[in-house]
C-alpha atoms as a PDB file:
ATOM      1  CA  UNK A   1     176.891  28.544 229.518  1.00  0.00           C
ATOM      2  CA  UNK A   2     176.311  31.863 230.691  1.00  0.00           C
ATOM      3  CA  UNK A   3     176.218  33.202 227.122  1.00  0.00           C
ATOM      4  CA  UNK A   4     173.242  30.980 226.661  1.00  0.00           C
ATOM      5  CA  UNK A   5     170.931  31.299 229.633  1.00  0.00           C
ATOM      6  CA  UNK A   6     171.574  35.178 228.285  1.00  0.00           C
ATOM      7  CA  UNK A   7     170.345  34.413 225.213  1.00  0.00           C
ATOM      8  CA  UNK A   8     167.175  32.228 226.868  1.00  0.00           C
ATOM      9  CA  UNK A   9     166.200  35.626 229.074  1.00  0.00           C
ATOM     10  CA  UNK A  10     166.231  37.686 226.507  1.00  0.00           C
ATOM     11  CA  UNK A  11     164.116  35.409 224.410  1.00  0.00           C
ATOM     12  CA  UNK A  12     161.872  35.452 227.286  1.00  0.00           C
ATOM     13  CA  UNK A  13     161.635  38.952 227.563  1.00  0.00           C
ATOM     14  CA  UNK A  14     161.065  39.480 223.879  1.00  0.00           C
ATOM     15  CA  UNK A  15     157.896  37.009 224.171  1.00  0.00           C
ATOM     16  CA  UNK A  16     156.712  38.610 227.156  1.00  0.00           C
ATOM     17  CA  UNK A  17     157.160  42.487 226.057  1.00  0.00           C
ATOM     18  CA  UNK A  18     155.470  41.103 222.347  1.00  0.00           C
ATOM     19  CA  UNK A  19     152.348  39.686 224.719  1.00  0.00           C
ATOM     20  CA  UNK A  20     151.966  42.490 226.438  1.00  0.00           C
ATOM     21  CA  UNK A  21     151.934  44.761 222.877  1.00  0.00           C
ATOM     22  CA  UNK A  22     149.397  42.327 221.847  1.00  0.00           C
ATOM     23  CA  UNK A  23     147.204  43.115 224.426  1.00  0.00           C
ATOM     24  CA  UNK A  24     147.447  46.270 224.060  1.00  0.00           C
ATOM     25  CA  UNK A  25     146.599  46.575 220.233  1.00  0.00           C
ATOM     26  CA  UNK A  26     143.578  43.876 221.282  1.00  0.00           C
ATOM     27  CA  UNK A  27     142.120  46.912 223.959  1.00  0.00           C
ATOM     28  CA  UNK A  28     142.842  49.697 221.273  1.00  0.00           C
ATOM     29  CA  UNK A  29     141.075  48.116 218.848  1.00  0.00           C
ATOM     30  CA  UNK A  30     138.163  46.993 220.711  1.00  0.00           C
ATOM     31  CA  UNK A  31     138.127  50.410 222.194  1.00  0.00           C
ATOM     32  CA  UNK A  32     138.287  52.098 218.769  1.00  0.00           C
ATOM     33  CA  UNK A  33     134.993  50.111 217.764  1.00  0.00           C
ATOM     34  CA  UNK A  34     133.459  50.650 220.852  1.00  0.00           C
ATOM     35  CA  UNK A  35     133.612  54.278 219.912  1.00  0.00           C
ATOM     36  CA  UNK A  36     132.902  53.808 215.916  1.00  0.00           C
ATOM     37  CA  UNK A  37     129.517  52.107 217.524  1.00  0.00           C
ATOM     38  CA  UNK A  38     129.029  55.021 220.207  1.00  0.00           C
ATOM     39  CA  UNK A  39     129.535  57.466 217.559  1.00  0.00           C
ATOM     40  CA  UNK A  40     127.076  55.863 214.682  1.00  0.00           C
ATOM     41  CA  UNK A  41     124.300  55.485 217.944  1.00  0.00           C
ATOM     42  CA  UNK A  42     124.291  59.168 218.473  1.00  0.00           C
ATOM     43  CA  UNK A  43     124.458  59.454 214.282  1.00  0.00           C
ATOM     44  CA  UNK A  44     121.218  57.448 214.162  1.00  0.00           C
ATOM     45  CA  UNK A  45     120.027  59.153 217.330  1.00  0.00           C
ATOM     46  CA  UNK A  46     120.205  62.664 215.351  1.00  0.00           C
ATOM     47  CA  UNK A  47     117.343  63.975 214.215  1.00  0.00           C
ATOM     48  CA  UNK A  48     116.961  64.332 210.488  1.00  0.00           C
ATOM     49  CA  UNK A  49     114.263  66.223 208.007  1.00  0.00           C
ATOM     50  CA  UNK A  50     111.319  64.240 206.674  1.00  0.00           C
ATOM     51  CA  UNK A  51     113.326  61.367 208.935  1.00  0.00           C
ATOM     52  CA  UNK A  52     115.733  60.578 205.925  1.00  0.00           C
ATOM     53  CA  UNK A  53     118.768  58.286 206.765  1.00  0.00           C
ATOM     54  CA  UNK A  54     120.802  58.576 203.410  1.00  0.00           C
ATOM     55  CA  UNK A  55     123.094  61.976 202.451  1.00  0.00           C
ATOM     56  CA  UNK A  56     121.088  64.662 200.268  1.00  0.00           C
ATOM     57  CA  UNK A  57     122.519  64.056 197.552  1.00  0.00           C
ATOM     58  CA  UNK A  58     121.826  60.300 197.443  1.00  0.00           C
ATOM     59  CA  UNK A  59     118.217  61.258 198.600  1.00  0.00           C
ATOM     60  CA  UNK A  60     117.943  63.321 194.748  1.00  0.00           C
ATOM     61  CA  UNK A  61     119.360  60.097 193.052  1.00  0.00           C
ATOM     62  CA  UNK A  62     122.710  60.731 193.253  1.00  0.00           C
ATOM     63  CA  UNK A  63     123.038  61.203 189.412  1.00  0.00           C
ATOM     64  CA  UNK A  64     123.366  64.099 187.250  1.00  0.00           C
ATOM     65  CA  UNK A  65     120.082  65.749 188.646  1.00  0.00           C
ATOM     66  CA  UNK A  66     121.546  65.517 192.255  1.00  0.00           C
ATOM     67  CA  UNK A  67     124.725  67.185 190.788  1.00  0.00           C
ATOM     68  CA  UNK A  68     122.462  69.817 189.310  1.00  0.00           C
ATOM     69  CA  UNK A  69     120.465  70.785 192.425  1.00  0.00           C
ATOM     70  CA  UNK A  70     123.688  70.428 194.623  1.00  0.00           C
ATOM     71  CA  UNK A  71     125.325  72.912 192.118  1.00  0.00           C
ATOM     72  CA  UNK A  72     128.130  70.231 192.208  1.00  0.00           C
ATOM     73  CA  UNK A  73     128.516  71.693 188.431  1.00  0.00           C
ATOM     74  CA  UNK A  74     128.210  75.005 189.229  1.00  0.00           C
ATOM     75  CA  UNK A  75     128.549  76.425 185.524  1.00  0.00           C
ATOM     76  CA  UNK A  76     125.877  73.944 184.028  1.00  0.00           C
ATOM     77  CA  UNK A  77     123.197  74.692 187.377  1.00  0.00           C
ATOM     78  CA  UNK A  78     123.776  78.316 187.096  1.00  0.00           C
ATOM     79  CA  UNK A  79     123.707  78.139 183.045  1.00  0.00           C
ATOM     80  CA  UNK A  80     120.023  76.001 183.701  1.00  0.00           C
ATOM     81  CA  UNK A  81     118.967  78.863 186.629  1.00  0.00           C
ATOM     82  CA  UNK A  82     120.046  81.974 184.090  1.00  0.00           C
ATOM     83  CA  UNK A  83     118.293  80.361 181.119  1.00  0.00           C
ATOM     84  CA  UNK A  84     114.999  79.895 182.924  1.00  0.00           C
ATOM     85  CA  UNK A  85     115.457  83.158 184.570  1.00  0.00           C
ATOM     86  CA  UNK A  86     115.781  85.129 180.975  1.00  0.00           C
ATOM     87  CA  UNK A  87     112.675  82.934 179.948  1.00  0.00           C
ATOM     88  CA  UNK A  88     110.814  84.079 182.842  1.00  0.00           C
ATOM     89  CA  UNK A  89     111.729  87.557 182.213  1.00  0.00           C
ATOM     90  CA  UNK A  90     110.585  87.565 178.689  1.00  0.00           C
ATOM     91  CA  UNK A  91     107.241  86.091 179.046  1.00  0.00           C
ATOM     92  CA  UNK A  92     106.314  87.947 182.293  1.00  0.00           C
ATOM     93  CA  UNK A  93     108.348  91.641 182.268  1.00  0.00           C
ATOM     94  CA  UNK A  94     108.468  92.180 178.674  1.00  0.00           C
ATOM     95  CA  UNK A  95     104.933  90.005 177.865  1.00  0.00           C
ATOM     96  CA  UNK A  96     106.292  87.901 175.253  1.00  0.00           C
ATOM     97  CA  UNK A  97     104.146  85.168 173.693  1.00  0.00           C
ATOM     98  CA  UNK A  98     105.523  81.874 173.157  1.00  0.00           C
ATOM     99  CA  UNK A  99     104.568  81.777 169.394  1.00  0.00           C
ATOM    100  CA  UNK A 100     105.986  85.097 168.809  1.00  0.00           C
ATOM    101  CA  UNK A 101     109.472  84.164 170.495  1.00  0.00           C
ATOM    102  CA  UNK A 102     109.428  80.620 168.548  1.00  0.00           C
ATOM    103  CA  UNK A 103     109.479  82.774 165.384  1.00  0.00           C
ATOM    104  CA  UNK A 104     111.352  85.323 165.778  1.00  0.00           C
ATOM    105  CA  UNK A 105     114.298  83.348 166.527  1.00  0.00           C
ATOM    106  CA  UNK A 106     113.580  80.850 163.924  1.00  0.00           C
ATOM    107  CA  UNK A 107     113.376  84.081 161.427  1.00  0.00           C
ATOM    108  CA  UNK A 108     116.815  85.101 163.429  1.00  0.00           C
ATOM    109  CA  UNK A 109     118.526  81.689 162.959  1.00  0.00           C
ATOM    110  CA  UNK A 110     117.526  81.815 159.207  1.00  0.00           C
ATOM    111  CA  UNK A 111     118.710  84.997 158.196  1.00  0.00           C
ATOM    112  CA  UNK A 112     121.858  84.481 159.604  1.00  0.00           C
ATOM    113  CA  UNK A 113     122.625  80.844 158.280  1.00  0.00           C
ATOM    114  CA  UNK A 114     121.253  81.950 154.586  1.00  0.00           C
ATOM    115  CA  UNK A 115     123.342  84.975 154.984  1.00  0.00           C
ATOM    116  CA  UNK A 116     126.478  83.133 155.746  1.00  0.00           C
ATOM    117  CA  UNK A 117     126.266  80.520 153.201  1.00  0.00           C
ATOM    118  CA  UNK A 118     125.885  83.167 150.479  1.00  0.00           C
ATOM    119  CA  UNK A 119     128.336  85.294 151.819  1.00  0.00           C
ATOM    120  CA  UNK A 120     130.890  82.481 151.890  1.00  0.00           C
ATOM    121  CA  UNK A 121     131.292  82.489 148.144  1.00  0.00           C
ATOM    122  CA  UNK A 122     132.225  85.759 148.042  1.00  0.00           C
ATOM    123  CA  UNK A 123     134.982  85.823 150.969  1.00  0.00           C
ATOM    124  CA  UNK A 124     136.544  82.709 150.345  1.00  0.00           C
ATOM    125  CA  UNK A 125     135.298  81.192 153.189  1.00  0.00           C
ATOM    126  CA  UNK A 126     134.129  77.217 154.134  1.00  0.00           C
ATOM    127  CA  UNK A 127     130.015  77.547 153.911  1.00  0.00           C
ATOM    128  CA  UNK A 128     128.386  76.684 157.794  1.00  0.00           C
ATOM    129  CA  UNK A 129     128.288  73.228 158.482  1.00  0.00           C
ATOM    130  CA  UNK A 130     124.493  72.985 159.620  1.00  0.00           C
ATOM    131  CA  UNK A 131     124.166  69.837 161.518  1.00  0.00           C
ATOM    132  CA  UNK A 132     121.274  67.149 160.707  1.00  0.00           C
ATOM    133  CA  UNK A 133     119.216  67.331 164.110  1.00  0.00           C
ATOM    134  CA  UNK A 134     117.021  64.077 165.092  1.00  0.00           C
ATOM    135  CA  UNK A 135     115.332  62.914 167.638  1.00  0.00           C
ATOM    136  CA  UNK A 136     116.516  59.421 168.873  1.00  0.00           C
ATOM    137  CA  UNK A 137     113.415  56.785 169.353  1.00  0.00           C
ATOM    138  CA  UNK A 138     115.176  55.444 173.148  1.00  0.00           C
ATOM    139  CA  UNK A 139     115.312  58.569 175.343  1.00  0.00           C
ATOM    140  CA  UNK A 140     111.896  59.769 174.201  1.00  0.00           C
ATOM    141  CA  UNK A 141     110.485  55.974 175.049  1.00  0.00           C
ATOM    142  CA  UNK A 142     112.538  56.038 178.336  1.00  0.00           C
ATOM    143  CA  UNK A 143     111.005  59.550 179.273  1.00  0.00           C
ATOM    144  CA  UNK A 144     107.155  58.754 178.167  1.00  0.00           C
ATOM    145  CA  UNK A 145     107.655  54.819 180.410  1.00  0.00           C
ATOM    146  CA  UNK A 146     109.430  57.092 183.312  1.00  0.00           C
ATOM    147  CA  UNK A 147     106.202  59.714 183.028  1.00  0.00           C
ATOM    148  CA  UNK A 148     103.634  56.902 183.264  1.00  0.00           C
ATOM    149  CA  UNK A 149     105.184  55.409 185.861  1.00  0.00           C
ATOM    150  CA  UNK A 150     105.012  58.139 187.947  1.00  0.00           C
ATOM    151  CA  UNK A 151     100.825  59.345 186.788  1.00  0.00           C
ATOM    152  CA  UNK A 152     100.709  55.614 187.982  1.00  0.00           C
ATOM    153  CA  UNK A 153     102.103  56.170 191.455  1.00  0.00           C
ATOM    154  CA  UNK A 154      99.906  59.601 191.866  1.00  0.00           C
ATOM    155  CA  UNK A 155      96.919  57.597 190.379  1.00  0.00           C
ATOM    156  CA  UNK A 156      97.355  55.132 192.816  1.00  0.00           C
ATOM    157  CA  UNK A 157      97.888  57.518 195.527  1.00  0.00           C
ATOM    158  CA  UNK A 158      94.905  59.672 194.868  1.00  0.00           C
ATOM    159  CA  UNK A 159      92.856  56.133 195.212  1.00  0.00           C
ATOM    160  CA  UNK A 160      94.071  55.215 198.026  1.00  0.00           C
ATOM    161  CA  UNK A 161      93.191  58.977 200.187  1.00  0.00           C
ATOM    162  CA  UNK A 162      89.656  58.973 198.595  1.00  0.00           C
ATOM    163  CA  UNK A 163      88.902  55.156 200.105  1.00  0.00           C
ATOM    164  CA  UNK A 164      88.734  56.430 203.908  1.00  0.00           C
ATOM    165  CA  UNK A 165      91.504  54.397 205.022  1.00  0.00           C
ATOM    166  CA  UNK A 166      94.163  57.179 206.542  1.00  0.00           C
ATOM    167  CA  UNK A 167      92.267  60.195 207.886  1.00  0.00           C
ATOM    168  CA  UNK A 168      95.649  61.913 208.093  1.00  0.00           C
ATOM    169  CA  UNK A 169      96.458  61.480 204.739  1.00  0.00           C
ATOM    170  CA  UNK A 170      93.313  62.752 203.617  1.00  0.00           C
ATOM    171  CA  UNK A 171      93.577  66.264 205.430  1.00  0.00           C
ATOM    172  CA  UNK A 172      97.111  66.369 204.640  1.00  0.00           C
ATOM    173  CA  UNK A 173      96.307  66.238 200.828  1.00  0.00           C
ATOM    174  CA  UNK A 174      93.767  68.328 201.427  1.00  0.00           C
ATOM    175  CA  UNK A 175      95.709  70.920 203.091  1.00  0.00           C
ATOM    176  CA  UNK A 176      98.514  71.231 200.774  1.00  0.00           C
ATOM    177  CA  UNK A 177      95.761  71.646 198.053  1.00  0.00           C
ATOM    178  CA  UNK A 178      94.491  74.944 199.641  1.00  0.00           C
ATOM    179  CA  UNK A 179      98.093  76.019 200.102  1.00  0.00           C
ATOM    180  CA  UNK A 180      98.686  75.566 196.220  1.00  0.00           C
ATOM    181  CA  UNK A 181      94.976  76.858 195.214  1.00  0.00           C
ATOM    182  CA  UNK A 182      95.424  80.012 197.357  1.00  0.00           C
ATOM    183  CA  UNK A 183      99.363  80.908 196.135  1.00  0.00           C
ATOM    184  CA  UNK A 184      97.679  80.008 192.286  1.00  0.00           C
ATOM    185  CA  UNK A 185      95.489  83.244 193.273  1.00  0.00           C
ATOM    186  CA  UNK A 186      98.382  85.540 193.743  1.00  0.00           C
ATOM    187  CA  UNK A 187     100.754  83.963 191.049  1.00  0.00           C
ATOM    188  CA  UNK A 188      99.927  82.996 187.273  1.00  0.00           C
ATOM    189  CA  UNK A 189     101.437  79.166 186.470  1.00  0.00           C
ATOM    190  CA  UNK A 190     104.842  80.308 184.745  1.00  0.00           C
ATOM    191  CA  UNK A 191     105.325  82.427 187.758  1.00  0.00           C
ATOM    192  CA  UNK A 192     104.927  79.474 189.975  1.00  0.00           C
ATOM    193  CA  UNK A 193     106.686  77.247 187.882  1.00  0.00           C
ATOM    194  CA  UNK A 194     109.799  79.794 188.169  1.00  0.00           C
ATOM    195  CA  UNK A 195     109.563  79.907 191.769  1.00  0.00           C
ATOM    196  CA  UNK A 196     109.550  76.022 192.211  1.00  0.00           C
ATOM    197  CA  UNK A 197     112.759  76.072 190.234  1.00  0.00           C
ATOM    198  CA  UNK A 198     114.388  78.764 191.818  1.00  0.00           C
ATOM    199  CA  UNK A 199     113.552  76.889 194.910  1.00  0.00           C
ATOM    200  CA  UNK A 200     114.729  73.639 193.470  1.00  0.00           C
ATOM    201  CA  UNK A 201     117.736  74.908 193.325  1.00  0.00           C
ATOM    202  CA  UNK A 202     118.493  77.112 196.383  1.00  0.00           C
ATOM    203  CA  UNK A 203     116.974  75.062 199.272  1.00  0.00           C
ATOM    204  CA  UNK A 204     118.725  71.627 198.513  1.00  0.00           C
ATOM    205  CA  UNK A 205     121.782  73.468 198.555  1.00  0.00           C
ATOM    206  CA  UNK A 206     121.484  75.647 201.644  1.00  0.00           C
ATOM    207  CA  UNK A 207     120.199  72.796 203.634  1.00  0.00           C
ATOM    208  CA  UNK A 208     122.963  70.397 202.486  1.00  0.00           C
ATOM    209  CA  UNK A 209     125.326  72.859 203.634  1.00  0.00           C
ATOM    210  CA  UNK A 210     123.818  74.188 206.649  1.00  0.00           C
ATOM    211  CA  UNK A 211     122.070  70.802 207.966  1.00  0.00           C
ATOM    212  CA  UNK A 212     123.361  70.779 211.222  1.00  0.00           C
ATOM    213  CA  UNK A 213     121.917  73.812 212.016  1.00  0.00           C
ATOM    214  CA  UNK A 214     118.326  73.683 210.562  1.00  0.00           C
ATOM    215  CA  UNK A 215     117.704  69.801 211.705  1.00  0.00           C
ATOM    216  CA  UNK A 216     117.405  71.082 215.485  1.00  0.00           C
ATOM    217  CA  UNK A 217     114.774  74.002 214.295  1.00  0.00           C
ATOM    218  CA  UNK A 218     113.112  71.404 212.225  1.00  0.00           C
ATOM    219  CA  UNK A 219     112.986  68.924 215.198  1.00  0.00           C
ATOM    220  CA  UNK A 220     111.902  71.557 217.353  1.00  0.00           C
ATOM    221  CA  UNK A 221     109.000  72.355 215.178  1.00  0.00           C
ATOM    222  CA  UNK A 222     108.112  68.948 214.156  1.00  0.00           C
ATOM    223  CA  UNK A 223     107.576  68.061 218.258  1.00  0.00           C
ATOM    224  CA  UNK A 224     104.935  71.457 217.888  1.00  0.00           C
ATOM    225  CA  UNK A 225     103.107  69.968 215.124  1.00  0.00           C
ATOM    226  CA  UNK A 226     102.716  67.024 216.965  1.00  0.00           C
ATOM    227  CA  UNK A 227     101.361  67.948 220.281  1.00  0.00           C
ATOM    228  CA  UNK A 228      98.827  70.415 217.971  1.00  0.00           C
ATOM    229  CA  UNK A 229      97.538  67.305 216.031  1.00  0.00           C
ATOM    230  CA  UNK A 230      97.291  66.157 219.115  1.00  0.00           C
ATOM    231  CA  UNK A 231      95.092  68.313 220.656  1.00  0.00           C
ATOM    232  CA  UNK A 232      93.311  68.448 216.679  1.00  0.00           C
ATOM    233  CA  UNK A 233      92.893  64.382 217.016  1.00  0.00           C
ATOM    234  CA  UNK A 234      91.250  64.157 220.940  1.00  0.00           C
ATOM    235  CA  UNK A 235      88.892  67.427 219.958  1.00  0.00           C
ATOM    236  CA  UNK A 236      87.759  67.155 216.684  1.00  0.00           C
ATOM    237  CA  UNK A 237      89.301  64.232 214.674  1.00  0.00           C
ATOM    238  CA  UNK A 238      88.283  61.231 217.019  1.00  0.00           C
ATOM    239  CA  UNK A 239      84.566  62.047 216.823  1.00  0.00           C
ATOM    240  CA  UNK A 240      84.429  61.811 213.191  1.00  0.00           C
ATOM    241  CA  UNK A 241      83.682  58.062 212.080  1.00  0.00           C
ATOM    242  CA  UNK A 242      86.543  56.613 210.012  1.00  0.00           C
ATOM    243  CA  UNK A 243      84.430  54.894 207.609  1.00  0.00           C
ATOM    244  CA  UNK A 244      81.050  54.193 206.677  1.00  0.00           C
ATOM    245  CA  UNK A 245      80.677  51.043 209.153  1.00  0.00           C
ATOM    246  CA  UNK A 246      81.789  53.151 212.182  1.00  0.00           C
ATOM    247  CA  UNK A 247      78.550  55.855 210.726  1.00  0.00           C
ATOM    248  CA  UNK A 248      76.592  53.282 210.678  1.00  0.00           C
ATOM    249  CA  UNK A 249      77.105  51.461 214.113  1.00  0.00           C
ATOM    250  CA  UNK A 250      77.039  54.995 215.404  1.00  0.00           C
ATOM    251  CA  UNK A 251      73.273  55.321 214.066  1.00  0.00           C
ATOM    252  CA  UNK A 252      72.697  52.410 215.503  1.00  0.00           C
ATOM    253  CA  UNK A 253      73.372  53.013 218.976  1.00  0.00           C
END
């Protein structure tokens, strides 16, 4: 009898000790996602550049090209970087022309592929097998529907700023367009083009590493260009008439 009403406490205990490690796991957890929620608030709360939400690299597409500017592959980015550099270097240091660089490796390429398959017969050796280079019909019809796409877009946008609906817009195309017309004046195109590469593929890659650091500066900076436009909007901007009907009441009155 004894032996039983043991057996019947110690059941009782077992339930009563599992209860109370139920309870416990039920606080943990909700205590755990209290603090996953906390900690994605003050994620969302965190100021980010150009107010993106996703990871750089899914920003660039998170393909190949992301990989690229990311220098996830760092032989093929720095391969890319070096072969555009050595282009650059031969058309602006040494003054190269693109027709005379076209030939002379063609006459290269020749020489040595007609020298080799001659010389074969006389050292015994397997002649060069030259592969049979085509152009496939897709990619190029993928890359001309991509490119008109995109003219579309700018097309599109360019309509859009010259119809007087966003006053902002318009002087922030306008602005960057002085930018680029005055750097033109210092730079020839190929020199520009280089130094949009280069760019390409040194500021992704210092800001995806150093992010935490330059997002403060950049929020910092953003707040100054906002209490300027400010001041630019209440001086200057809100006494210019938005559109033609806002001229013409004004004449009006």
């Amino acid at each position: 009898m004894s032996d039983h009403e043991d057996h019947k406490s110690e059941s009782l205990m077992e339930k009563i000790s599992e209860k109370v490690h139920d309870l416990k796991n039920d606080s943990s957890s909700s205590s755990d996602s209290d603090d996953d929620n906390k900690i994605s608030a003050m994620k969302a709360k965190v100021f980010r550049l150009f107010g993106r939400e996703k990871p750089v690299h899914k920003v660039f597409g998170g393909g190949k090209p992301a990989d690229l500017l990311l220098w996830k592959d760092k032989k093929l980015s720095g391969g890319i970087l070096g072969g555009v550099t050595i282009i650059w270097f031969l058309f602006e240091v040494l003054e190269y022309h693109l027709l005379t660089l076209v030939c002379h490796s063609l006459i290269l390429t020749l020489a040595l592929l007609f020298l080799w398959s001659n010389a074969s017969t006389f050292i015994k050796k397997s002649q060069p097998k030259i592969p049979e280079v085509s152009i496939p019909e897709k990619p190029v019809l993928e890359i001309v529907s991509a490119l008109r796409i995109e003219i579309n877009r700018g097309l599109a946008a360019i309509h859009d700023i010259a119809s007087g609906k966003d006053l902002k817009k318009f002087l922030s195309v306008i602005a960057g367009l002085w930018f680029v017309s005055i750097i033109s004046n210092c730079y020839n195109f190929l020199t520009l083009v280089y130094i949009s590469i280069v760019l390409l593929f040194s500021v992704p890659v210092a800001y995806d590493k150093y992010e935490d650091k330059i997002d403060p500066l950049a929020e910092k900076a953003w707040i100054e260009i906002k209490k300027q436009y400010a001041v630019l909007d209440k001086k200057v901007l809100c006494k210019i008439p938005r559109s033609m009907k806002e001229l013409k009441e004004k004449k009006k009155v």
